[in-house]
Structures are given as structure tokens and as C-alpha cells.
C-alpha atoms as a PDB file:
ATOM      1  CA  UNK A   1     132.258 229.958  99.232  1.00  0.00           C
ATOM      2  CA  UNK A   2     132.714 233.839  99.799  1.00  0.00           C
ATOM      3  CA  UNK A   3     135.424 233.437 102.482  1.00  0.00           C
ATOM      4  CA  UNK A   4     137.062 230.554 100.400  1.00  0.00           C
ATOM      5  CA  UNK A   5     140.567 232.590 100.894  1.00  0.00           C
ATOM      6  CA  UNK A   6     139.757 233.514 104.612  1.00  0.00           C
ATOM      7  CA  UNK A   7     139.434 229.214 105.377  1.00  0.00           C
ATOM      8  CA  UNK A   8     141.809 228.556 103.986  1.00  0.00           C
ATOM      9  CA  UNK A   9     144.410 230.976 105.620  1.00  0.00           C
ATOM     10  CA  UNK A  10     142.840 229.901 109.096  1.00  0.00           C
ATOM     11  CA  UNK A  11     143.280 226.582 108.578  1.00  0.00           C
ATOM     12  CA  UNK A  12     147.079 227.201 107.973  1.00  0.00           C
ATOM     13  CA  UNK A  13     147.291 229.566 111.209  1.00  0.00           C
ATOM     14  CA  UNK A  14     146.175 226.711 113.016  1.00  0.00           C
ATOM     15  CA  UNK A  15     148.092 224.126 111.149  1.00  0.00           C
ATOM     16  CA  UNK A  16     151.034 225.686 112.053  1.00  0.00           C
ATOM     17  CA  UNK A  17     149.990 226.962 115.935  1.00  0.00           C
ATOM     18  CA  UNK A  18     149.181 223.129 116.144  1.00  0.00           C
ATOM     19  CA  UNK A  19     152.525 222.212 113.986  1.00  0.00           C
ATOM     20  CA  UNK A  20     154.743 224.194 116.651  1.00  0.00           C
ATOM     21  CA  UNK A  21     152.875 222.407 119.798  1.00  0.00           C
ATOM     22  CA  UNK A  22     153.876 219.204 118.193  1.00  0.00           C
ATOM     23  CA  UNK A  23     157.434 219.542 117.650  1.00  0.00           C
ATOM     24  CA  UNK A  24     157.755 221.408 120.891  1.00  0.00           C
ATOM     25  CA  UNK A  25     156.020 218.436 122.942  1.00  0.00           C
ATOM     26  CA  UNK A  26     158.665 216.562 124.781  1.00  0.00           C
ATOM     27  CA  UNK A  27     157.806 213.057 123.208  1.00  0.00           C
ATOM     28  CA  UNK A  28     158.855 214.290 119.798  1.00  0.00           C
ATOM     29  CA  UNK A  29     162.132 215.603 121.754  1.00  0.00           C
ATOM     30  CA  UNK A  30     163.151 212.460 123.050  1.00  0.00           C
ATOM     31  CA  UNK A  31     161.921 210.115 119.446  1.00  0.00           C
ATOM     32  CA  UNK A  32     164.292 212.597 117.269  1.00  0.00           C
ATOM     33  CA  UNK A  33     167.102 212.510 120.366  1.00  0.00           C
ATOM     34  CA  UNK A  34     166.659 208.575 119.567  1.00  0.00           C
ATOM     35  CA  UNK A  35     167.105 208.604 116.372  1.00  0.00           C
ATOM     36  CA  UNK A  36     169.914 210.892 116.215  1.00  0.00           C
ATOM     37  CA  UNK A  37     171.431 208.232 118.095  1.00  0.00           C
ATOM     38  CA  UNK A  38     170.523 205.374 116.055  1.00  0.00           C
ATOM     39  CA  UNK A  39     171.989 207.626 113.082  1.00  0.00           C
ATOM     40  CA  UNK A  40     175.231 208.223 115.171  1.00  0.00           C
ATOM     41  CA  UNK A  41     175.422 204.207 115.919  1.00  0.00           C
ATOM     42  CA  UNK A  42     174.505 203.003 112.399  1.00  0.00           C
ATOM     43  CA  UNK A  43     177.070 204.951 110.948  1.00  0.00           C
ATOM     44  CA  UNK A  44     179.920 204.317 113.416  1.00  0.00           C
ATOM     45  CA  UNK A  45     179.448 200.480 112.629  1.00  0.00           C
ATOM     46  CA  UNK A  46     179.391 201.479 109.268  1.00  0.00           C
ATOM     47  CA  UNK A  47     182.713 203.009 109.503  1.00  0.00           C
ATOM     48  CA  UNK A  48     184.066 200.216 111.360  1.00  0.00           C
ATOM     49  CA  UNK A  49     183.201 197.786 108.740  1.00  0.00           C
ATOM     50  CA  UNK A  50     184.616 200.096 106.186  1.00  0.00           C
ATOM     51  CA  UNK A  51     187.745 200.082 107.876  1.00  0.00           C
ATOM     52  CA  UNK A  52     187.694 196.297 108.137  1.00  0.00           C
ATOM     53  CA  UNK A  53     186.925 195.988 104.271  1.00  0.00           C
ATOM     54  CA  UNK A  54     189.843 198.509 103.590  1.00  0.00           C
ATOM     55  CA  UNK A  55     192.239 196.287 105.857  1.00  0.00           C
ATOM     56  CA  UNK A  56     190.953 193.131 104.464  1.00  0.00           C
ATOM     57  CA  UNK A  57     191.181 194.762 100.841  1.00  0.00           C
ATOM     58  CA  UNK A  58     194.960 195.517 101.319  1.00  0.00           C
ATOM     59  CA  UNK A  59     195.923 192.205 103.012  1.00  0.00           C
ATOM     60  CA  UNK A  60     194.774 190.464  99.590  1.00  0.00           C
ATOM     61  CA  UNK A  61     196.753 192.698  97.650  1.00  0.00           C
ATOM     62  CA  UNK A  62     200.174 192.334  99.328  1.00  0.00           C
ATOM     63  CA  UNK A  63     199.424 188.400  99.093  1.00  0.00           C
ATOM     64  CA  UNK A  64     198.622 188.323  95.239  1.00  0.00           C
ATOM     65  CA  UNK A  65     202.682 190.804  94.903  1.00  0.00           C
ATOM     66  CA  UNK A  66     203.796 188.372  97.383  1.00  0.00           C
ATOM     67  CA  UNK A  67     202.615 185.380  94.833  1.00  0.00           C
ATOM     68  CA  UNK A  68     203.676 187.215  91.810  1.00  0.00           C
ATOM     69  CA  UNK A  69     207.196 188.038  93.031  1.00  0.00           C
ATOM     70  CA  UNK A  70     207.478 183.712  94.591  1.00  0.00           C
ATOM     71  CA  UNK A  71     206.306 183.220  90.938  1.00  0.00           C
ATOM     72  CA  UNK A  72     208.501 185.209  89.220  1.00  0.00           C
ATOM     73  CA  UNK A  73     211.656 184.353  91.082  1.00  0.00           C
ATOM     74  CA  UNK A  74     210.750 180.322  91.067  1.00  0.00           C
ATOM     75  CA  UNK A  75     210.207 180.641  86.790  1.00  0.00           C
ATOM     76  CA  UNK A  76     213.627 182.572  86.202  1.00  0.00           C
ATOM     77  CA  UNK A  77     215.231 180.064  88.876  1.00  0.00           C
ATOM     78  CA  UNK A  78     214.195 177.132  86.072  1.00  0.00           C
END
């Protein structure tokens, strides 16, 4: 256990040496170019839907004045 220190710094030389071989393969290129994409498409549907909810949301809201103001007018009418 003399070179404890001197392991231990080789083994994170050739973590990283191995490390940099990985992430430069072209597999690990193309599975992160992937899921970039899946990001991109997840979160222009999620957008979409957003926008949907938002146009839905203000639909409901100029019904319920619409009601109020019918109600309103139809009670001081009586």
C-alpha cells in the first residue's frame, strides 16, 4: 500500500483517457443527437398543448361574462 496515491491517480488518467474515447465514439454522438431531438419534440407538443389550455382557458372565461351580463340584464328586466 506504498503507492496507494500513485493507483489511485493512474486509475483516474485512465478513467478519463477511457472517459474521452467514450464520448468521442460516434454511437454516443448519434444517442445524445437523439435525444436532443426527443427533448426538442417533447417540448414543442408541450407548448402546443399549453397554447391549447390557454385558448381553452379564455373561451370559458368570456362564456361565464357572457352568462353574467344575460343574467344581469334578464334580473333588472323583471
Amino acid at each position: 500500500m506504498e503507492h496507494k496515491h500513485l493507483l489511485i491517480f493512474a486509475a483516474g488518467v485512465a478513467t478519463a483517457i477511457v472517459g474521452k474515447k467514450i464520448l468521442e465514439s460516434k454511437a454516443v454522438k448519434d444517442a445524445a443527437t437523439q435525444g436532443m431531438a426527443s427533448v426538442m419534440s417533447v417540448r414543442k407538443d408541450a407548448e402546443e398543448c399549453y397554447q391549447d389550455m390557454k385558448e381553452n382557458a379564455e373561451e370559458i372565461v368570456l362564456d361565464a361574462h357572457e352568462e353574467d351580463k344575460t343574467e344581469i340584464y334578464v334580473e333588472s328586466k323583471e
